[in-house]
Protein backbone atom coordinates (compact mmCIF):
# COMPACT_ATOMS: atom_id res chain seq x y z
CA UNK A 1 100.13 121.54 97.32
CA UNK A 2 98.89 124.70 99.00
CA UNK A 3 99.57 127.66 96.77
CA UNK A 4 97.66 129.08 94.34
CA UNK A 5 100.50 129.03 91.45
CA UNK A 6 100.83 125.77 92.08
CA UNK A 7 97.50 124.81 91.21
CA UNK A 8 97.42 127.36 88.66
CA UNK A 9 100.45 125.64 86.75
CA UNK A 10 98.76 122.34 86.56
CA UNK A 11 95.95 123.80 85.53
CA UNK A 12 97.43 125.41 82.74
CA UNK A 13 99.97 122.78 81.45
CA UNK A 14 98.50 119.36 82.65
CA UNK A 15 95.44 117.32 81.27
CA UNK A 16 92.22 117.55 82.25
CA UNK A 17 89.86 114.43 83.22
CA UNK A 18 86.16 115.12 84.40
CA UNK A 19 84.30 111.96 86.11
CA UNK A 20 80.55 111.80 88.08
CA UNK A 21 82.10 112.40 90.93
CA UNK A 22 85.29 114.61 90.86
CA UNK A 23 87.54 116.48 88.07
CA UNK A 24 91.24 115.48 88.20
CA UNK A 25 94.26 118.12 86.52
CA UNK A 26 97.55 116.07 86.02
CA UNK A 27 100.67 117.11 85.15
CA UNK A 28 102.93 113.38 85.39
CA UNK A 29 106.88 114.66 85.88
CA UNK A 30 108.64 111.26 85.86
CA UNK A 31 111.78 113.63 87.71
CA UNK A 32 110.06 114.62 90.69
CA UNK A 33 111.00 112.96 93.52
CA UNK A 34 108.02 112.66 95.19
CA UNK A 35 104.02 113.32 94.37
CA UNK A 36 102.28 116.28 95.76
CA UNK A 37 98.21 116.56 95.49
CA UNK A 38 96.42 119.26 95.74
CA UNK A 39 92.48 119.54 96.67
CA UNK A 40 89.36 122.29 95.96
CA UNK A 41 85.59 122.78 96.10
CA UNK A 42 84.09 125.58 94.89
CA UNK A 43 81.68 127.35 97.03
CA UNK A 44 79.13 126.59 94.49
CA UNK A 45 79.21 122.99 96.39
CA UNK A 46 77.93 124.57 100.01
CA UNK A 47 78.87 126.07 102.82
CA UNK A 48 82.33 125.10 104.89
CA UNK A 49 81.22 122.20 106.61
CA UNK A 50 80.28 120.54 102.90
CA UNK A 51 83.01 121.42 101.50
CA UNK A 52 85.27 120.34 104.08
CA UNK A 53 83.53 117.15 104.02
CA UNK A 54 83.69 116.22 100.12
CA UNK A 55 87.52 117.32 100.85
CA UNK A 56 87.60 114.70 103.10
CA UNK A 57 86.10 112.36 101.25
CA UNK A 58 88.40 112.86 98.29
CA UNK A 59 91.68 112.46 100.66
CA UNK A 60 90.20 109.47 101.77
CA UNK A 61 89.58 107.99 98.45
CA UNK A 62 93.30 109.18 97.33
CA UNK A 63 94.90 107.63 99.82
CA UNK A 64 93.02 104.13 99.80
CA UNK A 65 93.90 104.14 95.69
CA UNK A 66 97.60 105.22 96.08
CA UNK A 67 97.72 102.62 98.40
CA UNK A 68 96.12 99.75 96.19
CA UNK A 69 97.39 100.85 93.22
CA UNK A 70 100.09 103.79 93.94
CA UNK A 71 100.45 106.85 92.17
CA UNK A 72 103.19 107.93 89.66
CA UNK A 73 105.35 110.75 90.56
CA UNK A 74 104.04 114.66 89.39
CA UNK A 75 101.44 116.63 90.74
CA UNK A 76 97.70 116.04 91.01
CA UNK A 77 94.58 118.40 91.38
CA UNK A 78 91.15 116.48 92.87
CA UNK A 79 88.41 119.30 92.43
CA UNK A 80 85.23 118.32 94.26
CA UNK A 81 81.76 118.10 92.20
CA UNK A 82 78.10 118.35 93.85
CA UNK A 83 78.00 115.03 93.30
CA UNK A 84 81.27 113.84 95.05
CA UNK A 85 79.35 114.38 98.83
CA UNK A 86 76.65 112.15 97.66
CA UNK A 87 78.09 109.54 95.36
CA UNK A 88 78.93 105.88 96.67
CA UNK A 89 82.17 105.99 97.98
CA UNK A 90 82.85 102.73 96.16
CA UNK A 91 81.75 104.47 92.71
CA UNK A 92 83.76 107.70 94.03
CA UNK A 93 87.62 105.51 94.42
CA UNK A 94 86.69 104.02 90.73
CA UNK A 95 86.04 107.38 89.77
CA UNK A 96 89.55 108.31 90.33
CA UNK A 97 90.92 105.67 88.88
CA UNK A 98 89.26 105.84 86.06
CA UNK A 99 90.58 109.38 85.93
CA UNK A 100 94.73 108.21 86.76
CA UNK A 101 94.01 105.55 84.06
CA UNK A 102 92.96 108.14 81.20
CA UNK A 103 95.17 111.00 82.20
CA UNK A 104 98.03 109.15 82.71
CA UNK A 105 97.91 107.68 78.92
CA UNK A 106 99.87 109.26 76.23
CA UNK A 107 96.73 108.15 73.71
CA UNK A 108 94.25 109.88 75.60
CA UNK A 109 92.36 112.88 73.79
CA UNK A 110 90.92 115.51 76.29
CA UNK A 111 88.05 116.66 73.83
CA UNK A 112 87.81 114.09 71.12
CA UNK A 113 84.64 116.19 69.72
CA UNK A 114 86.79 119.09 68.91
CA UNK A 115 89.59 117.88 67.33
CA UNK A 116 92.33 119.61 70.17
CA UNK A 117 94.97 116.82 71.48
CA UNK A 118 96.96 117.70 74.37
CA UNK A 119 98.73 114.48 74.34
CA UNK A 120 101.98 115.21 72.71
């Protein structure tokens, strides 16, 4: 994905999982016929060459999980942390799929504490 309303819609209709090293939007569309990903780091991260690199290391880790595991169709946001540069890139790939596993399930509650389900 590279524009803005495209990221903006799966912002606004998907779910929402937050992990140590990354936060992942997903909106699963079991039509689509193929999977599009999109990727950000705020500048709050660092400058270009940081961000650039925790890009890189989220691409990376995408592509080694879709490949071990592969990815449902719909379309995926990775938004890099502070603590994706740093973290274990090990840690990092469980990370994200710890983050397919719970946004992908129909069960899962996005803010258990306050009582709003988005699973419908």
């Amino acid at each position: 994905m590279k524009k803005r309303p495209q990221f903006l819609r799966v912002a606004g209709k998907g779910r929402k999982v937050a992990t140590p090293g990354m936060v992942v939007q997903i909106l699963p569309d079991d039509k689509a016929a193929e999977t599009r990903v999109g990727f950000t780091v705020t500048k709050k991260v660092g400058n270009s060459v940081i961000r650039n690199r925790t890009r890189r290391r989220l691409r990376e880790a995408l592509r080694l999980v879709a490949r071990e595991d592969g990815l449902p169709s719909g379309d995926f946001v990775l938004i890099g942390r502070d603590r994706t540069r740093g973290r274990d890139f090990s840690l990092l790939k469980d990370d994200l799929r710890q983050a397919l596993r719970k946004g992908l399930d129909s069960n899962y509650r996005e803010n258990p504490g306050r009582g709003r389900e988005r699973a419908k």
